[in-house]
N, C-alpha and C. Protein backbone atom coordinates (compact mmCIF):
# COMPACT_ATOMS: atom_id res chain seq x y z
N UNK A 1 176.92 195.11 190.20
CA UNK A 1 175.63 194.51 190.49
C UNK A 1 174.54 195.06 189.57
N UNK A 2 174.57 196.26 189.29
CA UNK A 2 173.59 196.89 188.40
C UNK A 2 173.69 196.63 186.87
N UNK A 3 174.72 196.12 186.74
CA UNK A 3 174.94 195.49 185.06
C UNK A 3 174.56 193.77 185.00
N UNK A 4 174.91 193.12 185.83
CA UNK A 4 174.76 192.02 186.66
C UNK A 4 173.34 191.32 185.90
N UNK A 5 171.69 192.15 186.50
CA UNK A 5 170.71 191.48 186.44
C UNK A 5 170.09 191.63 184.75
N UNK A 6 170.84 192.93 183.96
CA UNK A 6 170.25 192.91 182.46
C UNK A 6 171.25 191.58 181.80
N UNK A 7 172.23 191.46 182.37
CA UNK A 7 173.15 190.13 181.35
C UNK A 7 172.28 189.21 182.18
N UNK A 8 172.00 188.73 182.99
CA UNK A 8 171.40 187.54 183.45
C UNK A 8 170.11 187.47 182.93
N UNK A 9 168.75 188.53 182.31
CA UNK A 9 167.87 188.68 181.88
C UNK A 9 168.57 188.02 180.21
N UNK A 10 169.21 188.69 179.89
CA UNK A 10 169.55 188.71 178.19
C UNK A 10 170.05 186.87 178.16
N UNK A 11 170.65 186.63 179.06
CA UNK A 11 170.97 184.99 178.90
C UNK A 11 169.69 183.96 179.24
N UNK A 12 169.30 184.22 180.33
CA UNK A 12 168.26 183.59 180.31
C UNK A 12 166.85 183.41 179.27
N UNK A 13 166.72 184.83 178.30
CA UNK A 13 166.10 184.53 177.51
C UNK A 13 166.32 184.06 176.03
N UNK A 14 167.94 184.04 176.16
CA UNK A 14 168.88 183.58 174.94
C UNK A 14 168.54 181.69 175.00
N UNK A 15 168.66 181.35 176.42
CA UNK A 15 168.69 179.80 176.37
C UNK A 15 167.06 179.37 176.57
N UNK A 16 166.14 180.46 176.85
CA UNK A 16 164.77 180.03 176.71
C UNK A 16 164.64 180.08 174.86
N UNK A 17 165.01 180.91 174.44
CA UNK A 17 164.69 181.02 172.92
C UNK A 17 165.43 179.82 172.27
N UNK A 18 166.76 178.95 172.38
CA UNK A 18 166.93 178.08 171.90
C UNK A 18 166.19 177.00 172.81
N UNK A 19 165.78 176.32 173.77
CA UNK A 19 165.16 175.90 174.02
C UNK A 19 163.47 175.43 173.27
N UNK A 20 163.17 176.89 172.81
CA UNK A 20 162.14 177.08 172.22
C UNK A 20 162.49 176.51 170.66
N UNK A 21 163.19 177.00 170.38
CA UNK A 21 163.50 176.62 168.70
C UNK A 21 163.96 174.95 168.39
N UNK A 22 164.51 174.55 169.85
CA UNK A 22 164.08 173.03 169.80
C UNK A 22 162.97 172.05 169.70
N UNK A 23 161.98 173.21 170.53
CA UNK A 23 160.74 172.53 171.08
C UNK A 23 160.02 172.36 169.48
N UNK A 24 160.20 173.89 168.78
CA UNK A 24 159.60 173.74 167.54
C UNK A 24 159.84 173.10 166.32
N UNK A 25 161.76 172.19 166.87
CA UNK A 25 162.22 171.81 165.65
C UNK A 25 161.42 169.96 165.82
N UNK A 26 161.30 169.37 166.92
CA UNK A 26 160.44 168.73 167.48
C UNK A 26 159.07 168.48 166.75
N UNK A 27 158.33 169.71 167.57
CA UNK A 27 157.39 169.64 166.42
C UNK A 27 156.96 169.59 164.82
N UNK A 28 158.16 170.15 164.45
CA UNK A 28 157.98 170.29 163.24
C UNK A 28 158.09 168.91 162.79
N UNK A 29 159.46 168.08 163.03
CA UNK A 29 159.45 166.56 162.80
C UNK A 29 158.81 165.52 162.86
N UNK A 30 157.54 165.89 164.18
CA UNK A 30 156.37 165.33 164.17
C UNK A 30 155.24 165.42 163.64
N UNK A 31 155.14 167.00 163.59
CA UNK A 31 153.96 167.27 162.52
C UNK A 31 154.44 167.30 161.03
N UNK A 32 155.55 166.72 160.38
CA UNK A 32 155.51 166.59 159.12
C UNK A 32 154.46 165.50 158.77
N UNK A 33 154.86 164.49 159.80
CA UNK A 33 153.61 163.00 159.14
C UNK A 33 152.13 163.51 159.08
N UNK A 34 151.99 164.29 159.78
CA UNK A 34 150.60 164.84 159.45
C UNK A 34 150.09 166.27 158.88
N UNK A 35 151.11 166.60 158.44
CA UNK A 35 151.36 167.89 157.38
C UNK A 35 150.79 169.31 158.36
N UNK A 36 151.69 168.81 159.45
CA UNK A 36 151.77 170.39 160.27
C UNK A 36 153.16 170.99 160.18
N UNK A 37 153.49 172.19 159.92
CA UNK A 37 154.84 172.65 160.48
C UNK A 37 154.32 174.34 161.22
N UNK A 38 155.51 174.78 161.76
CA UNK A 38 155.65 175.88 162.39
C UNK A 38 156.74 176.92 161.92
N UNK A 39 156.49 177.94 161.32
CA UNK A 39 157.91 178.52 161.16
C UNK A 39 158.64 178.77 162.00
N UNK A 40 159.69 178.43 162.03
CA UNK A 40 160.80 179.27 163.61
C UNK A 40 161.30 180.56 163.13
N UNK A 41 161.20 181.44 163.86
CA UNK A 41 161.54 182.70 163.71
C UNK A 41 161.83 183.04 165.11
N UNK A 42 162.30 184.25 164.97
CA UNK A 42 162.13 184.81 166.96
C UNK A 42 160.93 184.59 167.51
N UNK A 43 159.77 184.86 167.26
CA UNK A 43 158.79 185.22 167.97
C UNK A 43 158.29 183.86 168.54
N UNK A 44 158.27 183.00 167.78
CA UNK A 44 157.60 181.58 167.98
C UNK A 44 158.91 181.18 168.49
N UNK A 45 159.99 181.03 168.50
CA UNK A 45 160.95 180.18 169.45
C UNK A 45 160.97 181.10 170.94
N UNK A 46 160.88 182.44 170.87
CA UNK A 46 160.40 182.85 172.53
C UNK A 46 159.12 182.56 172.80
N UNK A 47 157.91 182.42 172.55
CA UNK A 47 156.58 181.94 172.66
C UNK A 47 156.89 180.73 173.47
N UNK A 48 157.27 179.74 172.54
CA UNK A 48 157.52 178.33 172.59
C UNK A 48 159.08 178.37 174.03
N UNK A 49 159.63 179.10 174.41
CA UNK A 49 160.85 179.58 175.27
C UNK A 49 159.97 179.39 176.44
N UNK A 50 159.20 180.09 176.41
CA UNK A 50 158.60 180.95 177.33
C UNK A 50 157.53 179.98 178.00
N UNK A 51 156.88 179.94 177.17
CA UNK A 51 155.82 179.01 177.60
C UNK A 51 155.97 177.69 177.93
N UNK A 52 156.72 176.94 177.13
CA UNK A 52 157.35 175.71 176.94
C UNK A 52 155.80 174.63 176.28
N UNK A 53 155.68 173.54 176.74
CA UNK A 53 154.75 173.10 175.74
C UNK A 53 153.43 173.84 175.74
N UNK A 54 152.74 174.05 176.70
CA UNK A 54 151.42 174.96 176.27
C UNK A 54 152.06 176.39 175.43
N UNK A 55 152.98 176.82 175.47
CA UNK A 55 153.31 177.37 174.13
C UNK A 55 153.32 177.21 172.75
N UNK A 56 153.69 175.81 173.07
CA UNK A 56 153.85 174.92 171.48
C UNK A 56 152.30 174.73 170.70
N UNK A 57 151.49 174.57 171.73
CA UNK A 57 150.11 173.65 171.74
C UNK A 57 149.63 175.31 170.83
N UNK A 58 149.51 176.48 172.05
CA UNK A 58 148.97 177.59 171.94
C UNK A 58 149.49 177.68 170.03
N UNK A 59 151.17 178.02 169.78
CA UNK A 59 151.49 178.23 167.99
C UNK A 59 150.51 177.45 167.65
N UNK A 60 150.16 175.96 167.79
CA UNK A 60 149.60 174.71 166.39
C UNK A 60 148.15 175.47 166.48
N UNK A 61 147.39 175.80 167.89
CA UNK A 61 146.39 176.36 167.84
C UNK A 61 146.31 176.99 166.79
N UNK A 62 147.26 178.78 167.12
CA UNK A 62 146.71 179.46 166.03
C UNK A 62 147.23 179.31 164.48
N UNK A 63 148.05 178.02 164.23
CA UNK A 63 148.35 178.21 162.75
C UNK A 63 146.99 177.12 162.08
N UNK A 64 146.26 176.85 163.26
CA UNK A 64 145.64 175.24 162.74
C UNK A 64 143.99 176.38 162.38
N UNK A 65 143.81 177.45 163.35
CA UNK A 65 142.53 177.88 163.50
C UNK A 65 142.52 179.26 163.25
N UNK A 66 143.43 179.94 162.83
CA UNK A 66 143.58 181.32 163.14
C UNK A 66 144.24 181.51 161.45
């Protein structure tokens, strides 16, 4: 049981992070027509994991203004 909840932590944020790296591959396909992209890396596919679209919104924020 005590090994149990760190593998269930480590998976759950394994399928939030591809989740995320979808959300951003998404975006990226959409914001090509208007000359946005996002790099995917770890940080922005758990952001984007995590958050799910106000994650996405929050990355375009700061690559658009920041």
């Amino acid at each position: 049981m005590i090994f149990a909840w760190p593998i269930k932590l480590m998976i759950k944020l394994l399928v939030n992070g591809l989740l995320g790296v979808i959300l951003l591959a998404i975006t990226n396909y959409i914001g090509g027509y208007f000359g946005l992209g996002l790099d995917i890396n770890i940080f922005t596919s758990l952001i984007a994991g995590f958050l799910g679209i106000p994650g996405v919104l929050l990355l375009i924020f700061f690559k658009l203004f920041l």
